[in-house]
N, C-alpha and C. Protein backbone atom coordinates (compact mmCIF):
# COMPACT_ATOMS: atom_id res chain seq x y z
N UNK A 1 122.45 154.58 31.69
CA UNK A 1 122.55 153.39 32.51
C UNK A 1 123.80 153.44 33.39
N UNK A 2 125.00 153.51 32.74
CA UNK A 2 125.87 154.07 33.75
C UNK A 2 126.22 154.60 35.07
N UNK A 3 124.87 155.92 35.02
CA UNK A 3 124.88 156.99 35.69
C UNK A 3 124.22 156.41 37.33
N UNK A 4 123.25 155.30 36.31
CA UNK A 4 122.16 154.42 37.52
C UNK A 4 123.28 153.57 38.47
N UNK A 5 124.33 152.85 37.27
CA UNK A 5 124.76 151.85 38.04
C UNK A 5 125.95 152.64 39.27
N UNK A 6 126.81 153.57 38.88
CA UNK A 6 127.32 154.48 39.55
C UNK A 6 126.80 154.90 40.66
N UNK A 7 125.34 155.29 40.38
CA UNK A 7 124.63 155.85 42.07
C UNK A 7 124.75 154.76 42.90
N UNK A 8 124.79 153.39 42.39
CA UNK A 8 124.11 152.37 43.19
C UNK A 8 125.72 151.96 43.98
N UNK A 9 126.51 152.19 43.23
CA UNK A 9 127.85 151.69 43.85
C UNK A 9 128.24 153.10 45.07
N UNK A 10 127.86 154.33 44.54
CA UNK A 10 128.11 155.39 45.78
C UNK A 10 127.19 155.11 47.12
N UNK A 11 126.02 154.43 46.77
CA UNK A 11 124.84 154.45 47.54
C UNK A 11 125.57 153.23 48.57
N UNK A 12 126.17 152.36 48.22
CA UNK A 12 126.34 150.75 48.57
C UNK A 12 127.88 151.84 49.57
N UNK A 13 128.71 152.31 48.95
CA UNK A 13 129.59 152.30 49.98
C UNK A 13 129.34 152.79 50.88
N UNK A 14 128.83 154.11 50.90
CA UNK A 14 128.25 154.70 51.75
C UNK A 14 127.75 154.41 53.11
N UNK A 15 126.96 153.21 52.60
CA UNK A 15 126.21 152.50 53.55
C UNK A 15 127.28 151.60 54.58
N UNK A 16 128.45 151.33 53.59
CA UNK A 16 129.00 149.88 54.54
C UNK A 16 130.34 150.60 55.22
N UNK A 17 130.45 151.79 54.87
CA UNK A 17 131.58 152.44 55.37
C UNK A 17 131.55 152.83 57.04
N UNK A 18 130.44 153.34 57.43
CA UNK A 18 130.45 152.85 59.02
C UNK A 18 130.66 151.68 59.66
N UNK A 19 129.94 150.21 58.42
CA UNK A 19 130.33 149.03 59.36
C UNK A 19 131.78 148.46 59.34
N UNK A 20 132.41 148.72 58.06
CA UNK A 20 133.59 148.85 57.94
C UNK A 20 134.36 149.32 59.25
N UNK A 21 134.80 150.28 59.91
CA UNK A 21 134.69 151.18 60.69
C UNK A 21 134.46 151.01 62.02
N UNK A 22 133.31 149.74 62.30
CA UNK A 22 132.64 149.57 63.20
C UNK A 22 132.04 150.18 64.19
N UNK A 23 131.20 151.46 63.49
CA UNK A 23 130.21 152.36 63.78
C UNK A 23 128.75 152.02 64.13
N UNK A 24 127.96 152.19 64.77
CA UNK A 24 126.88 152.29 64.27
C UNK A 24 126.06 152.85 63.47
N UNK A 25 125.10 152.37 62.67
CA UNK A 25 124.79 152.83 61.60
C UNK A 25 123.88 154.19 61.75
N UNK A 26 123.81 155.12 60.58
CA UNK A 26 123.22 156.42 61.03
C UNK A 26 121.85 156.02 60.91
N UNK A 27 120.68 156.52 61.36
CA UNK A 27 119.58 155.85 60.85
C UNK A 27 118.68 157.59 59.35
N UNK A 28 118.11 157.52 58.81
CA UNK A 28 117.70 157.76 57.62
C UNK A 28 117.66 157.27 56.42
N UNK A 29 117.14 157.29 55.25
CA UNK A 29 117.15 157.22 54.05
C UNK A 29 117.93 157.72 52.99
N UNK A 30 118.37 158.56 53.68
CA UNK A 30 118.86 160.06 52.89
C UNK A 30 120.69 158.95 52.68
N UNK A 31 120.94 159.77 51.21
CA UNK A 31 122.48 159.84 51.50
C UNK A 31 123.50 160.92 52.26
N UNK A 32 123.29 162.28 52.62
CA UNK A 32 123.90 162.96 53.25
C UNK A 32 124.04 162.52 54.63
N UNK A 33 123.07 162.43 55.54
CA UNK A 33 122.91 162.44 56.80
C UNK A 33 123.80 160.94 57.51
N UNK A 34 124.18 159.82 56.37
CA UNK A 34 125.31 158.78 56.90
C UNK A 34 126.57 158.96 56.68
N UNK A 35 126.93 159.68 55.82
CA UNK A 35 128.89 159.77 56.19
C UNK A 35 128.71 161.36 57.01
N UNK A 36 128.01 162.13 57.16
CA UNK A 36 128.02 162.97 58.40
C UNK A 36 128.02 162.27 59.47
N UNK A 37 127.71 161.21 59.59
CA UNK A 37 127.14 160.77 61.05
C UNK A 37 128.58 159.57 61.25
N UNK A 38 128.87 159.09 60.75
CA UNK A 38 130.07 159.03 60.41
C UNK A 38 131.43 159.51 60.86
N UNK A 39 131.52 160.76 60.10
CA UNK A 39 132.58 161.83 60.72
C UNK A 39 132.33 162.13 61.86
N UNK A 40 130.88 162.28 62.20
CA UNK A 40 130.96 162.78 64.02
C UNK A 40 131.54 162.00 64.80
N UNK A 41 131.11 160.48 64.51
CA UNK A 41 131.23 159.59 65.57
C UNK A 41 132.69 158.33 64.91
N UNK A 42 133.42 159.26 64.09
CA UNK A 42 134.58 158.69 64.34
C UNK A 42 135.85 158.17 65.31
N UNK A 43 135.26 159.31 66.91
CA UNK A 43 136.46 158.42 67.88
C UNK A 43 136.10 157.62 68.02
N UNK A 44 134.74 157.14 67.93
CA UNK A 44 134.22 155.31 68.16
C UNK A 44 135.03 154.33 67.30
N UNK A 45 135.96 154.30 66.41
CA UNK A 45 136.14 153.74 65.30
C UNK A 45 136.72 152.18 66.44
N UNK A 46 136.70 151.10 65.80
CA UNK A 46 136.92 149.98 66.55
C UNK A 46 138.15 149.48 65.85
N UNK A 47 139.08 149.11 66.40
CA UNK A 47 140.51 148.67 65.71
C UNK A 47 140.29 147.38 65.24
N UNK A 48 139.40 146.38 65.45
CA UNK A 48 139.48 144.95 65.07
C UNK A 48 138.82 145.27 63.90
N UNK A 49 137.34 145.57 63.36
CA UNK A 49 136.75 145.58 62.61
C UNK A 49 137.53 146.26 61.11
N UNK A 50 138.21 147.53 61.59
CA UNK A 50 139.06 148.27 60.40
C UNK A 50 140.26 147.12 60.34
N UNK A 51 140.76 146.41 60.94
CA UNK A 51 141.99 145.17 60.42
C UNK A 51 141.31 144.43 59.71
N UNK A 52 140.55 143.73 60.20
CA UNK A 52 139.60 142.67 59.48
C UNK A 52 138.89 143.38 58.21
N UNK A 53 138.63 144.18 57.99
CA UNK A 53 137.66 144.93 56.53
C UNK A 53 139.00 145.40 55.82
N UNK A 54 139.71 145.82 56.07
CA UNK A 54 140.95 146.01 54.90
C UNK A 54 141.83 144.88 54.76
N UNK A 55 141.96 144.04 55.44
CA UNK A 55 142.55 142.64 55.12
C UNK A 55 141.25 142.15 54.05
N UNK A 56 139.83 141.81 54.08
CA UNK A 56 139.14 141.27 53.24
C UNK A 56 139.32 142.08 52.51
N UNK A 57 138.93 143.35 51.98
CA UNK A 57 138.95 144.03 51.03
C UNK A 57 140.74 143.61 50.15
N UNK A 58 141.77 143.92 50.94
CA UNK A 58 143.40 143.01 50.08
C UNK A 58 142.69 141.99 49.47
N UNK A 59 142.44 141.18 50.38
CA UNK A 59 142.42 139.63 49.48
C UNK A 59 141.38 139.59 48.58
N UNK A 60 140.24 140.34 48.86
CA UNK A 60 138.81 140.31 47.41
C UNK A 60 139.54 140.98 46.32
N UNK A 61 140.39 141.64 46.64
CA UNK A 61 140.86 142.02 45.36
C UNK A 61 142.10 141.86 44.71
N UNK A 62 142.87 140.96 45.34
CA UNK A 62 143.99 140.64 44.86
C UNK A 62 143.58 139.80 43.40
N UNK A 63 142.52 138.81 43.26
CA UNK A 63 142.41 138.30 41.89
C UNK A 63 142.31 139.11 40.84
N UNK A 64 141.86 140.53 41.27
CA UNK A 64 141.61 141.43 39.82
C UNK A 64 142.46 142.02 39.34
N UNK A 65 143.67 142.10 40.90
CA UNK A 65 144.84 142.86 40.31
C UNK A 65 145.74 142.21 39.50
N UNK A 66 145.74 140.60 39.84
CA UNK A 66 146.95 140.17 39.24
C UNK A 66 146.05 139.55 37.61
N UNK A 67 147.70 139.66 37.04
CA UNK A 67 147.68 139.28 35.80
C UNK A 67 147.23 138.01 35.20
N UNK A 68 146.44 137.20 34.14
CA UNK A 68 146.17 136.25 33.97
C UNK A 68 146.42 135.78 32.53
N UNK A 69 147.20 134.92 32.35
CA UNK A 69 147.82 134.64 30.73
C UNK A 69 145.89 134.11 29.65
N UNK A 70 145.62 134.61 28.48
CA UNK A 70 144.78 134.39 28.06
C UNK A 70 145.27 133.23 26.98
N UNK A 71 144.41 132.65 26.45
CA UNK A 71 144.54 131.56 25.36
C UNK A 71 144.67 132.24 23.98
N UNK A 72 144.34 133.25 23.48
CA UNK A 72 144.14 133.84 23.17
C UNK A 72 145.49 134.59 22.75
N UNK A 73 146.12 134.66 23.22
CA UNK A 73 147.29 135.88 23.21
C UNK A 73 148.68 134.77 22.58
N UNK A 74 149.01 135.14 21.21
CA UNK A 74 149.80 134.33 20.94
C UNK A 74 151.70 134.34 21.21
């Protein structure tokens, strides 16, 4: 089960890493043929979209990083 949920998280970035990027998307099914397409058409990369996707990505994850006192913990 692991192995399933793992593909699905490689499969998912994969996919959003051009829009990230602000690429257009490669078109196929396949997983190879989109981060190739990708690397080609990286001088397209758009400067607003990469500020804006790593600023959300900071803040989605700032709750997991920080520490949270449990009830639990005496």
């Amino acid at each position: 089960m692991r192995s399933l949920i793992e593909g699905v998280v490689y499969v998912t970035i994969i996919r959003q890493v051009s829009h990230l990027l602000g690429i257009a998307g490669a078109s196929g099914n396949f997983f190879f043929p989109k981060p190739w397409h990708t690397l080609q058409h990286s001088t397209a990369v758009s400067a607003a979209p990469v500020i804006i996707g790593i600023l959300s990505l900071r803040e989605g994850l700032r709750p997991a990083c920080q520490t949270t006192s449990s009830p639990f913990v005496a």
